[in-house]
ModelCIF file with pLDDT and N, C-alpha, C, O atoms, coordinates in Angstrom:
data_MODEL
#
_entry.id   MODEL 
#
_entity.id                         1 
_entity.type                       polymer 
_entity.pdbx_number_of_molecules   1 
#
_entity_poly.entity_id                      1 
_entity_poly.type                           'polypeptide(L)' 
_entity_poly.nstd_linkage                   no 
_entity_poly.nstd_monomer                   no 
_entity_poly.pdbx_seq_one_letter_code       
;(UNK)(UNK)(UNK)(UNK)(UNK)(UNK)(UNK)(UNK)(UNK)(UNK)(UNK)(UNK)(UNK)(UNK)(UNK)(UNK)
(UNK)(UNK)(UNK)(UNK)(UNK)(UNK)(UNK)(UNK)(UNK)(UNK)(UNK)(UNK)(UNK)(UNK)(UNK)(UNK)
(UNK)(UNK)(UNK)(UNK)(UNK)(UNK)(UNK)(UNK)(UNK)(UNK)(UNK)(UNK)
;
_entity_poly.pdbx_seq_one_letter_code_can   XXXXXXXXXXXXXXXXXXXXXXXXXXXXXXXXXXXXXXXXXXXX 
_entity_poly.pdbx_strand_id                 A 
#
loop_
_entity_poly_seq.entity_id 
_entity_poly_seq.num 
_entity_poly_seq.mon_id 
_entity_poly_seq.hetero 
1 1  UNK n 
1 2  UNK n 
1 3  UNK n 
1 4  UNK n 
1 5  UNK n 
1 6  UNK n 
1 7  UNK n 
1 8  UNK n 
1 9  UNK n 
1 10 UNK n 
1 11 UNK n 
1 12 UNK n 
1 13 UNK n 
1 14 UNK n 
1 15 UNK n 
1 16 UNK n 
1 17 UNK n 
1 18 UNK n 
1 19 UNK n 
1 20 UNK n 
1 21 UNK n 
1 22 UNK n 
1 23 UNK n 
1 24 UNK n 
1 25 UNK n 
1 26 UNK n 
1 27 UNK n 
1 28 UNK n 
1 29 UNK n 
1 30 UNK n 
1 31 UNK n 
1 32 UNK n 
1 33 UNK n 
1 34 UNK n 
1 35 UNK n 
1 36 UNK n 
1 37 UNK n 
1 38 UNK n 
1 39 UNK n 
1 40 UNK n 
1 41 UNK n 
1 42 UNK n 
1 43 UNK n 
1 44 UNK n 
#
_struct_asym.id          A 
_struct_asym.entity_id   1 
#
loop_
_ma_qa_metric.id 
_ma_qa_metric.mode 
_ma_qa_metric.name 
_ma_qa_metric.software_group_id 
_ma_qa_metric.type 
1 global pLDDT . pLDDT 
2 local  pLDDT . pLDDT 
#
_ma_qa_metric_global.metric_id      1 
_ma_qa_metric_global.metric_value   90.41 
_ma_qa_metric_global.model_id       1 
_ma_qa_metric_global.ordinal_id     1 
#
loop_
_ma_qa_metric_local.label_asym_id 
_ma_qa_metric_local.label_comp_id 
_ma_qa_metric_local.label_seq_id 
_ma_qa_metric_local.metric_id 
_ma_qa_metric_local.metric_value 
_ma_qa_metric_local.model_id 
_ma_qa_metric_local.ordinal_id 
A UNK 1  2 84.00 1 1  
A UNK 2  2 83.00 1 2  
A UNK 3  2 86.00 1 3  
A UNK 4  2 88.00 1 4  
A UNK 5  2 88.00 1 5  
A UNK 6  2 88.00 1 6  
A UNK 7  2 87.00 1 7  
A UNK 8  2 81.00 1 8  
A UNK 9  2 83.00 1 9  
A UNK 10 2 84.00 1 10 
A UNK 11 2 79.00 1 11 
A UNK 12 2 83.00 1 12 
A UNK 13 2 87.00 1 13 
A UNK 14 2 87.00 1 14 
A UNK 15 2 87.00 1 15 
A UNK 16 2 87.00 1 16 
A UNK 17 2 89.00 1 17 
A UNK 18 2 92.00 1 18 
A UNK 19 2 92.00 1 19 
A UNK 20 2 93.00 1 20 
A UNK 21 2 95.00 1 21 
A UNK 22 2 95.00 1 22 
A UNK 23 2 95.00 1 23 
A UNK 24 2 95.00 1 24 
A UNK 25 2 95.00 1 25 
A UNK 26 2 94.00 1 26 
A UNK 27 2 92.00 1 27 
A UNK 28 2 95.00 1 28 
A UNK 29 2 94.00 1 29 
A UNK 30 2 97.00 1 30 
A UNK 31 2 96.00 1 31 
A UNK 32 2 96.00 1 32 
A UNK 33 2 95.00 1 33 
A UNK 34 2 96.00 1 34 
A UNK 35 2 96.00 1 35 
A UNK 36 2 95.00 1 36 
A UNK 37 2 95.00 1 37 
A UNK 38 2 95.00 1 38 
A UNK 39 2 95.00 1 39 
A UNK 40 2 93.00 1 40 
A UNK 41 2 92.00 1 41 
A UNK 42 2 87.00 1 42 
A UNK 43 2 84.00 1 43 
A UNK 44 2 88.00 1 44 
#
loop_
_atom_site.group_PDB 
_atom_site.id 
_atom_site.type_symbol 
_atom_site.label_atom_id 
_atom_site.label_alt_id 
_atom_site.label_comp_id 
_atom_site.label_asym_id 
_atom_site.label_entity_id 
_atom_site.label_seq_id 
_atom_site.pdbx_PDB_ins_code 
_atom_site.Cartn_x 
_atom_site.Cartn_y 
_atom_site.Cartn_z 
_atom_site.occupancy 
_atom_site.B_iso_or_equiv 
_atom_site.pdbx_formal_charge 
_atom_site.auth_seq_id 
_atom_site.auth_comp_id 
_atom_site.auth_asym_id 
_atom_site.auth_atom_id 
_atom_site.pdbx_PDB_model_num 
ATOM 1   N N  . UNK A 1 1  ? 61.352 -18.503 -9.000  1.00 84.00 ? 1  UNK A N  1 
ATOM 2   C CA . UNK A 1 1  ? 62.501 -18.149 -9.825  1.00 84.00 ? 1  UNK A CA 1 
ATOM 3   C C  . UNK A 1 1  ? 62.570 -19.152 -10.970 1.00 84.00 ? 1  UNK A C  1 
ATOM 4   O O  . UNK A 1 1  ? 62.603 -20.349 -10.684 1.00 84.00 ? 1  UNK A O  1 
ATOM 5   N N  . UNK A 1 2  ? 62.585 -18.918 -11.732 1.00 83.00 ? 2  UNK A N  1 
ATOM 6   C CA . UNK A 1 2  ? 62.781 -19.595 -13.274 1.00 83.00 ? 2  UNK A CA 1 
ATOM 7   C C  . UNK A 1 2  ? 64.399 -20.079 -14.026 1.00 83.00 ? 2  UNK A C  1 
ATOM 8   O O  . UNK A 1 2  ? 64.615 -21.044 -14.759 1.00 83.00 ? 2  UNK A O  1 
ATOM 9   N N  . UNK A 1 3  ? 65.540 -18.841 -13.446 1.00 86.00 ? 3  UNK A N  1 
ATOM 10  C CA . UNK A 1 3  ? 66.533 -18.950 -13.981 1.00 86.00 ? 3  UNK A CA 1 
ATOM 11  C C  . UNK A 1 3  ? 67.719 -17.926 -12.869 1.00 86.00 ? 3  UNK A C  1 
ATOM 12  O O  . UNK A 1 3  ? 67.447 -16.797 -12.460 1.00 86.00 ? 3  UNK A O  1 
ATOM 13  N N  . UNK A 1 4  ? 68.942 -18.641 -12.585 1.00 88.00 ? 4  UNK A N  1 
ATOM 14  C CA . UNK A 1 4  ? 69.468 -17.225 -11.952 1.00 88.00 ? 4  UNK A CA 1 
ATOM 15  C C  . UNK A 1 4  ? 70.824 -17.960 -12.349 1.00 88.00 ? 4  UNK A C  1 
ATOM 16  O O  . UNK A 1 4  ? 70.976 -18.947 -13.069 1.00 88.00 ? 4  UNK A O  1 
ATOM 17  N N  . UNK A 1 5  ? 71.791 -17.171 -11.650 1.00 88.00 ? 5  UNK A N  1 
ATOM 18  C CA . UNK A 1 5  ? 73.743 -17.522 -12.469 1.00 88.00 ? 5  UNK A CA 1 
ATOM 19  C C  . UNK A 1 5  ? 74.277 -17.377 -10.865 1.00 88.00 ? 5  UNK A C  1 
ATOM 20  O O  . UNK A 1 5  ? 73.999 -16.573 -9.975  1.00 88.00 ? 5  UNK A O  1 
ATOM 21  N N  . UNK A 1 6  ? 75.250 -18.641 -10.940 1.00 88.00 ? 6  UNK A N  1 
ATOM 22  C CA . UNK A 1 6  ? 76.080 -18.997 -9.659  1.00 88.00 ? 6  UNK A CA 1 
ATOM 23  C C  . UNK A 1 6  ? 75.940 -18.894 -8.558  1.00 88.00 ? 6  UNK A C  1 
ATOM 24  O O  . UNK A 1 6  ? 75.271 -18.179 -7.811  1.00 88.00 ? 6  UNK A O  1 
ATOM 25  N N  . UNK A 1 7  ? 76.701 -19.755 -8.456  1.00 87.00 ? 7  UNK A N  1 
ATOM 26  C CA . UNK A 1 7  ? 75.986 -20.132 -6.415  1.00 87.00 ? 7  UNK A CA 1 
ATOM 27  C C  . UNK A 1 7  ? 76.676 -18.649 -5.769  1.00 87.00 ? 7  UNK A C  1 
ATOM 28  O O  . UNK A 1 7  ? 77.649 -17.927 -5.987  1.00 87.00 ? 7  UNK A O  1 
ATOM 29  N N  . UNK A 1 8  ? 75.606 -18.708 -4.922  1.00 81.00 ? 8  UNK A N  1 
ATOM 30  C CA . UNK A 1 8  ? 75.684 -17.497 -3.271  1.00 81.00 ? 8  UNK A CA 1 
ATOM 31  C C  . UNK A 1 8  ? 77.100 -18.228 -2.624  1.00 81.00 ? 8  UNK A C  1 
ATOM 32  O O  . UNK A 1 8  ? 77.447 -19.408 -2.567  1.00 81.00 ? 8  UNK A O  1 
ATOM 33  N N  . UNK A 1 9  ? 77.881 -16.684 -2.066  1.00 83.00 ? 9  UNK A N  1 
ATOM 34  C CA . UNK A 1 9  ? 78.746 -17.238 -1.535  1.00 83.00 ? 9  UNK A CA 1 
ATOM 35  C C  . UNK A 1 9  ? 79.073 -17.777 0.079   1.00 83.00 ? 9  UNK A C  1 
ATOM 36  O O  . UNK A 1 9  ? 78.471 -17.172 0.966   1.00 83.00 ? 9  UNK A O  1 
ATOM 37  N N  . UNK A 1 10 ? 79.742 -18.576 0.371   1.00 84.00 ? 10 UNK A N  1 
ATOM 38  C CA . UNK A 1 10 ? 79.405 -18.936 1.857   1.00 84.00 ? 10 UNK A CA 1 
ATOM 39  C C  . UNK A 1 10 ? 79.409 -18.091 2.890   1.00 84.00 ? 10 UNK A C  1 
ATOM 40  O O  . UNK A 1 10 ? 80.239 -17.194 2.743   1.00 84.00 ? 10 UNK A O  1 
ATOM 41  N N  . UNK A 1 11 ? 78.532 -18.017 4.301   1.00 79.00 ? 11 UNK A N  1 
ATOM 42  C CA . UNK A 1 11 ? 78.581 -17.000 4.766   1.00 79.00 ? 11 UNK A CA 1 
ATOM 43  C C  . UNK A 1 11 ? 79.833 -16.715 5.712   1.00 79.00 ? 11 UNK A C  1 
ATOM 44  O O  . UNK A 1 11 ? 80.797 -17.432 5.981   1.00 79.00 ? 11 UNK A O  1 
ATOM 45  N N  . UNK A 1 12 ? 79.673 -16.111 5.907   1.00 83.00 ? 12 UNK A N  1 
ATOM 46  C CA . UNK A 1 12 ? 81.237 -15.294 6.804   1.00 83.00 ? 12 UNK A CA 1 
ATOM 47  C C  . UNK A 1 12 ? 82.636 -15.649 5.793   1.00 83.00 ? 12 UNK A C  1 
ATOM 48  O O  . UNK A 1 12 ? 83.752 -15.820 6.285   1.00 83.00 ? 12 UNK A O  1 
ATOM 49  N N  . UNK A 1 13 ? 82.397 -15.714 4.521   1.00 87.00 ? 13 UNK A N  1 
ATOM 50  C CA . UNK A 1 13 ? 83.803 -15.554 3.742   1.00 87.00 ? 13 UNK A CA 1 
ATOM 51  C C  . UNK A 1 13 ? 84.731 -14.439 3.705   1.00 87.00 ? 13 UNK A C  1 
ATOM 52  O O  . UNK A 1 13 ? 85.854 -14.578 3.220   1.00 87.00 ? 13 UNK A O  1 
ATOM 53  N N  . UNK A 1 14 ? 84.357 -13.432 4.151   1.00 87.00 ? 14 UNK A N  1 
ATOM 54  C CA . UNK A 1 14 ? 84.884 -11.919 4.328   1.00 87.00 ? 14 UNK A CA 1 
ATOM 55  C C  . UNK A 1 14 ? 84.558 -11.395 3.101   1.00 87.00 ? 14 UNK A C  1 
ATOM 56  O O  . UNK A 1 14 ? 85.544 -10.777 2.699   1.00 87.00 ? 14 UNK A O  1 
ATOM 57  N N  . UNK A 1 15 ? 83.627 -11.337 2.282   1.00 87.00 ? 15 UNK A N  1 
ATOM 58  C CA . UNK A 1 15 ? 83.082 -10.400 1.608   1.00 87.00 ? 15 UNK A CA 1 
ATOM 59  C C  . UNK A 1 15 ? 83.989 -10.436 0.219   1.00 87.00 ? 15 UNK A C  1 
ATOM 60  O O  . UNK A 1 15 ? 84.794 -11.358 0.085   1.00 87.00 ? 15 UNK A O  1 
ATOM 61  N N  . UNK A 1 16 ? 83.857 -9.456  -0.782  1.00 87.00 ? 16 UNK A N  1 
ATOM 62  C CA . UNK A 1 16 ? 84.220 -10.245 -2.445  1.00 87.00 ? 16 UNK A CA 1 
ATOM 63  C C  . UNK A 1 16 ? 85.763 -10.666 -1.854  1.00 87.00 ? 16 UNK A C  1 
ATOM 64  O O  . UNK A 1 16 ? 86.012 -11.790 -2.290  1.00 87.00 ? 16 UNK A O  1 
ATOM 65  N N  . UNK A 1 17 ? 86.523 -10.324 -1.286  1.00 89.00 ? 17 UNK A N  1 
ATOM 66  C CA . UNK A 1 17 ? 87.879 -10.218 -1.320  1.00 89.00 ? 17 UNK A CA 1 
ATOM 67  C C  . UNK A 1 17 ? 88.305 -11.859 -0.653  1.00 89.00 ? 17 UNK A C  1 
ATOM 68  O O  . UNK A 1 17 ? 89.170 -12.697 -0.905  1.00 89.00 ? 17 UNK A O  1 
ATOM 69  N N  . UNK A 1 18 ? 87.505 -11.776 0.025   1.00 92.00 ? 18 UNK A N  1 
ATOM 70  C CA . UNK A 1 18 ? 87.706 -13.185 0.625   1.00 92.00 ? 18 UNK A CA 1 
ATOM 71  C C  . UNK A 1 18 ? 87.164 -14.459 0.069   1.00 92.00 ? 18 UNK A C  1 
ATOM 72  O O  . UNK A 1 18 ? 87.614 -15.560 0.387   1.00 92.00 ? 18 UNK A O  1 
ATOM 73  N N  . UNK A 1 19 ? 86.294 -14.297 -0.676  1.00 92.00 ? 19 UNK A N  1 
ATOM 74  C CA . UNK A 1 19 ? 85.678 -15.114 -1.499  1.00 92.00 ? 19 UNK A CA 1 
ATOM 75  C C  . UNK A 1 19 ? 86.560 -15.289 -2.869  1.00 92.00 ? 19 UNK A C  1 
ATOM 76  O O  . UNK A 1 19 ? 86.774 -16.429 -3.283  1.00 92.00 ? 19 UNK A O  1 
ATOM 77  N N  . UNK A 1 20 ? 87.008 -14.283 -3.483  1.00 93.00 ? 20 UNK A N  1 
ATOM 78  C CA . UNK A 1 20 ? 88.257 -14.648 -3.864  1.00 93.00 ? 20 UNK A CA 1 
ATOM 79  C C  . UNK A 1 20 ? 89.373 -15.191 -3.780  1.00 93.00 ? 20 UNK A C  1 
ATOM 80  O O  . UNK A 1 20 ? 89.859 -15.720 -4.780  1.00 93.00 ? 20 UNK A O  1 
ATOM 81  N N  . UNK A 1 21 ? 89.801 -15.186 -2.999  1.00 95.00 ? 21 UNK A N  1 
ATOM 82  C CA . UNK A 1 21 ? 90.867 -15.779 -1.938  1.00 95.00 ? 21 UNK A CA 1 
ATOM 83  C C  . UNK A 1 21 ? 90.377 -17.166 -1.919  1.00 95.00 ? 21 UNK A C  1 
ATOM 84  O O  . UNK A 1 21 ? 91.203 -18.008 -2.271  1.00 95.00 ? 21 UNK A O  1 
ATOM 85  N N  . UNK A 1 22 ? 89.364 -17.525 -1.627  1.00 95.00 ? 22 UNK A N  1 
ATOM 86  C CA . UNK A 1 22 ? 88.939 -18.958 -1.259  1.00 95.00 ? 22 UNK A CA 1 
ATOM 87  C C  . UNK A 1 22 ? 88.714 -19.581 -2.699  1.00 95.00 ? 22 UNK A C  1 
ATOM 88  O O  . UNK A 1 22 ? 88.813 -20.802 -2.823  1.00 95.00 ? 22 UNK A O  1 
ATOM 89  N N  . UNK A 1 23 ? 88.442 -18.857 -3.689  1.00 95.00 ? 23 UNK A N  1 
ATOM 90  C CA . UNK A 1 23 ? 88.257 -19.437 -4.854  1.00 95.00 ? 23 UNK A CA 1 
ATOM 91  C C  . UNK A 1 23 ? 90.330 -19.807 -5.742  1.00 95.00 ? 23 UNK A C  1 
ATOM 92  O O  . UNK A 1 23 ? 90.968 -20.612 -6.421  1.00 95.00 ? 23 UNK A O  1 
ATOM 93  N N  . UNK A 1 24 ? 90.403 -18.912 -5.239  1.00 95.00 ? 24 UNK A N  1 
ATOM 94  C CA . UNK A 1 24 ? 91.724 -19.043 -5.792  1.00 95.00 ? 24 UNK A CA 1 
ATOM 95  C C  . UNK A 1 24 ? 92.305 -20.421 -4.817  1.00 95.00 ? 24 UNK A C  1 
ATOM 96  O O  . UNK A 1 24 ? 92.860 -21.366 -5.378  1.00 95.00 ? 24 UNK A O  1 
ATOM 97  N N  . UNK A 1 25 ? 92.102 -20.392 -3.327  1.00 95.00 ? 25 UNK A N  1 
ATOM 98  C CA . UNK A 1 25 ? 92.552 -21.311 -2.925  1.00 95.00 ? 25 UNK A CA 1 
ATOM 99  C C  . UNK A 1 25 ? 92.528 -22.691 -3.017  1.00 95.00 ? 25 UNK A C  1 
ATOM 100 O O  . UNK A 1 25 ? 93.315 -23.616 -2.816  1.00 95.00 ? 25 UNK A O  1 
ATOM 101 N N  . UNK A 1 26 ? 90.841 -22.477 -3.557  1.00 94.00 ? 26 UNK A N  1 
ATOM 102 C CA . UNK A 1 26 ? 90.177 -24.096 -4.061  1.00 94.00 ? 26 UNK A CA 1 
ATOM 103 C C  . UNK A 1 26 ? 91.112 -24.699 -5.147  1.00 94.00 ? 26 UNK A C  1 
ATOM 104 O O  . UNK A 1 26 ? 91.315 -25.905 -5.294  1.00 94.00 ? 26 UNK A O  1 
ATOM 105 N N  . UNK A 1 27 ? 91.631 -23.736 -5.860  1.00 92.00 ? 27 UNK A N  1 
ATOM 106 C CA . UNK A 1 27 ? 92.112 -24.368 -7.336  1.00 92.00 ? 27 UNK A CA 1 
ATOM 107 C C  . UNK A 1 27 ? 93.547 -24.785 -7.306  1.00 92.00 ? 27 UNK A C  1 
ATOM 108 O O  . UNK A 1 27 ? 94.032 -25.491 -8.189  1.00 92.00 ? 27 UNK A O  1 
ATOM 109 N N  . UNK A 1 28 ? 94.411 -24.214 -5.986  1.00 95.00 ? 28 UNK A N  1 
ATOM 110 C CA . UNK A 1 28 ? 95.745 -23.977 -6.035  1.00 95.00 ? 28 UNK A CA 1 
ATOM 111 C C  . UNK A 1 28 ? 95.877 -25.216 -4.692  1.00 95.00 ? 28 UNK A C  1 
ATOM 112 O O  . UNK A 1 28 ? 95.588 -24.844 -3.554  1.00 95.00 ? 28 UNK A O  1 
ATOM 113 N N  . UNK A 1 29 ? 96.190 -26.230 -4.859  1.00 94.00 ? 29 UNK A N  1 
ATOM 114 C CA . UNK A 1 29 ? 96.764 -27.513 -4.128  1.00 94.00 ? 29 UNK A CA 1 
ATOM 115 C C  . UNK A 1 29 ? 97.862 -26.500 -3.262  1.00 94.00 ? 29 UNK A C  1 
ATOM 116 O O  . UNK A 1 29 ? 97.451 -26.314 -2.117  1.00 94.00 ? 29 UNK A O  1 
ATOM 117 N N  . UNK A 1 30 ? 98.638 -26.086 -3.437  1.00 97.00 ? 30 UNK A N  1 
ATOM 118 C CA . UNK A 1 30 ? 99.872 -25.426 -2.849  1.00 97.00 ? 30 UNK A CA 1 
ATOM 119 C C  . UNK A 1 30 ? 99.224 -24.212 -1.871  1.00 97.00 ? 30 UNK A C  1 
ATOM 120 O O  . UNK A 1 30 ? 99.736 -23.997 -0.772  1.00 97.00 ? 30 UNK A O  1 
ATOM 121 N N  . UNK A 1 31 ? 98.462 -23.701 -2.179  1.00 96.00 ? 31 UNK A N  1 
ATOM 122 C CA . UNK A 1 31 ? 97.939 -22.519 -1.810  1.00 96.00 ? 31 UNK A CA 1 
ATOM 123 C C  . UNK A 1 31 ? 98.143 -22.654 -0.141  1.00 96.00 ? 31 UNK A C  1 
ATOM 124 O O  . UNK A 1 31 ? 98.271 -23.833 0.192   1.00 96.00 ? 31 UNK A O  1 
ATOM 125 N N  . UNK A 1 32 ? 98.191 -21.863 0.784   1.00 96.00 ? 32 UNK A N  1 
ATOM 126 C CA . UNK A 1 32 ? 98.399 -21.935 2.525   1.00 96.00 ? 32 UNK A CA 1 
ATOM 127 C C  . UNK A 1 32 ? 97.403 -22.514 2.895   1.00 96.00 ? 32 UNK A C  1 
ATOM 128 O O  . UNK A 1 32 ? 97.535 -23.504 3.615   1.00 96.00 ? 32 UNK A O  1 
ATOM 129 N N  . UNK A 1 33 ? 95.993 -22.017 2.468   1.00 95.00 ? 33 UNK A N  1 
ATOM 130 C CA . UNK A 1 33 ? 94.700 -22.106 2.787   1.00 95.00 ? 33 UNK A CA 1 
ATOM 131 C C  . UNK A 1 33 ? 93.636 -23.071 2.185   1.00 95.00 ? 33 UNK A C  1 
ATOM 132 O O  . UNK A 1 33 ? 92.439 -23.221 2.430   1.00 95.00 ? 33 UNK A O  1 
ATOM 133 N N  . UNK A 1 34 ? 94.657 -23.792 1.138   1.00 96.00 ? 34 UNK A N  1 
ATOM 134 C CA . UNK A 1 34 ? 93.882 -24.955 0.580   1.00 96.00 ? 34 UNK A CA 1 
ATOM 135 C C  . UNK A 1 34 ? 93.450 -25.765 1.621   1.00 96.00 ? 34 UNK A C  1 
ATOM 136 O O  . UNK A 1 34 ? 92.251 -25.947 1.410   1.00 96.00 ? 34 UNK A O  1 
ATOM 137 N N  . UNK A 1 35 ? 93.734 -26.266 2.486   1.00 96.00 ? 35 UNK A N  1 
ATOM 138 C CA . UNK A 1 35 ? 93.511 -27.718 3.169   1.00 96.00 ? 35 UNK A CA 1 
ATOM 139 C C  . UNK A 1 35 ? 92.082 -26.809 4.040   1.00 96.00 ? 35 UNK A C  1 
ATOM 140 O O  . UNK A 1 35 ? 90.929 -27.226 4.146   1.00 96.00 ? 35 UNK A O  1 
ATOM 141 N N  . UNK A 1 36 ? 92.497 -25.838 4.428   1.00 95.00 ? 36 UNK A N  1 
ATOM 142 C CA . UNK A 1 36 ? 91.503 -25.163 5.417   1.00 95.00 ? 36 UNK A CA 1 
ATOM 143 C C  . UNK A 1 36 ? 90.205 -24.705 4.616   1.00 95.00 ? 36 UNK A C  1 
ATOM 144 O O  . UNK A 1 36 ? 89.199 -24.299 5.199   1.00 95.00 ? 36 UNK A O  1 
ATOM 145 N N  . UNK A 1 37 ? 90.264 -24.761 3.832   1.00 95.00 ? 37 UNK A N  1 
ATOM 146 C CA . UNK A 1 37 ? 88.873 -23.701 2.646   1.00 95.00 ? 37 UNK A CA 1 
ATOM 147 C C  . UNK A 1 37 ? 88.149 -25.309 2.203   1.00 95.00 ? 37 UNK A C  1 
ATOM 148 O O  . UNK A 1 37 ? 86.963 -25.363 2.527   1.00 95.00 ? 37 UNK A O  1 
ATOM 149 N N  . UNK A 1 38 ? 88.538 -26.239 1.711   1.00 95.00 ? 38 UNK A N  1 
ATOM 150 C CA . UNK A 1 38 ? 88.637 -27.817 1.491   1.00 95.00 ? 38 UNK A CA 1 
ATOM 151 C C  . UNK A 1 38 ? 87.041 -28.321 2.570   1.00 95.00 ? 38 UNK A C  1 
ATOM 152 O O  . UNK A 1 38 ? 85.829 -28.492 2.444   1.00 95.00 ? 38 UNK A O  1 
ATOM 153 N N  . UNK A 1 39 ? 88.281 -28.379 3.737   1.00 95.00 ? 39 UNK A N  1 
ATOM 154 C CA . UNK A 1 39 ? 87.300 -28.831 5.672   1.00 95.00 ? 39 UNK A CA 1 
ATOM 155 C C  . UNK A 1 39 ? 86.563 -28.097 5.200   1.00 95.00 ? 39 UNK A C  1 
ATOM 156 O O  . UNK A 1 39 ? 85.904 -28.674 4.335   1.00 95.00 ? 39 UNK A O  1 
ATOM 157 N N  . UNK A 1 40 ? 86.178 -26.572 5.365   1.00 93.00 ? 40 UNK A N  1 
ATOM 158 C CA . UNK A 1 40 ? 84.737 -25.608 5.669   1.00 93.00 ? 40 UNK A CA 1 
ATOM 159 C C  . UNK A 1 40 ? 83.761 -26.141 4.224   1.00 93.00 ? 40 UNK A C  1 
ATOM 160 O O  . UNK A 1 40 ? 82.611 -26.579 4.239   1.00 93.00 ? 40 UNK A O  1 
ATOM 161 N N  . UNK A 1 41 ? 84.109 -26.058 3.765   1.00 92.00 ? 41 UNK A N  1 
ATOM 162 C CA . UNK A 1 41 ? 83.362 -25.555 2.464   1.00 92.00 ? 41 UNK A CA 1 
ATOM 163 C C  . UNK A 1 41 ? 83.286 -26.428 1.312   1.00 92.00 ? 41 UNK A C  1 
ATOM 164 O O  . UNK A 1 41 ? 82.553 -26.144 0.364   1.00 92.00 ? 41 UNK A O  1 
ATOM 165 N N  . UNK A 1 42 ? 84.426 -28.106 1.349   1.00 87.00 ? 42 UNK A N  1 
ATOM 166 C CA . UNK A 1 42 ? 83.806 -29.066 1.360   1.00 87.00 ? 42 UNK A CA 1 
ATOM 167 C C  . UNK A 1 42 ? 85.385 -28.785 -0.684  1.00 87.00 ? 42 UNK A C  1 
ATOM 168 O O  . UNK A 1 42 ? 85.708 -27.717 -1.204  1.00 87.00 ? 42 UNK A O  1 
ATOM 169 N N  . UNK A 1 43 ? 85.809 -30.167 -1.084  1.00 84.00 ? 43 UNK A N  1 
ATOM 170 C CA . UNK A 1 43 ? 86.126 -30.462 -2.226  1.00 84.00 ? 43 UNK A CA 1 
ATOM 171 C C  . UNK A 1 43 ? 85.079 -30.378 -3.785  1.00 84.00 ? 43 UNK A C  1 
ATOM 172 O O  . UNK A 1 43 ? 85.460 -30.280 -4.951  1.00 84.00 ? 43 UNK A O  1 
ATOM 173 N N  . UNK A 1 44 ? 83.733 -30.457 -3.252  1.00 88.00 ? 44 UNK A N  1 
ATOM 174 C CA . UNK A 1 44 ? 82.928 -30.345 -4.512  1.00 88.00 ? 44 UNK A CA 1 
ATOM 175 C C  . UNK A 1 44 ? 82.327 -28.734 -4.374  1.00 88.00 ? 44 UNK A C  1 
ATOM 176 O O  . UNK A 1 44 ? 81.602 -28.269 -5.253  1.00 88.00 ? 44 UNK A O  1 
#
C-alpha cells in the first residue's frame, strides 16, 4: 500500500453508529461514556 485515509475502527465498536458515538464521546469530557471509551481505546 502506498497511501490510504484514517485509521480502521476498533473492533466490536457496534458498527458506524457506535463508532460515532465513541468519537463524539472522545471529544465531549461530559459525555456518560467518556471515561469508559478513554480505558478501551486509550486518550491518544
Amino acid at each position: 500500500c502506498i497511501k490510504g485515509k484514517l485509521a480502521c475502527p476498533p473492533e466490536d465498536i457496534g458498527g458506524v453508529w457506535g463508532y460515532y458515538e465513541m468519537l463524539e464521546a472522545l471529544q465531549d469530557t461530559s459525555h456518560p461514556e467518556h471515561t469508559n471509551f478513554i480505558e478501551w481505546i486509550g486518550k491518544d
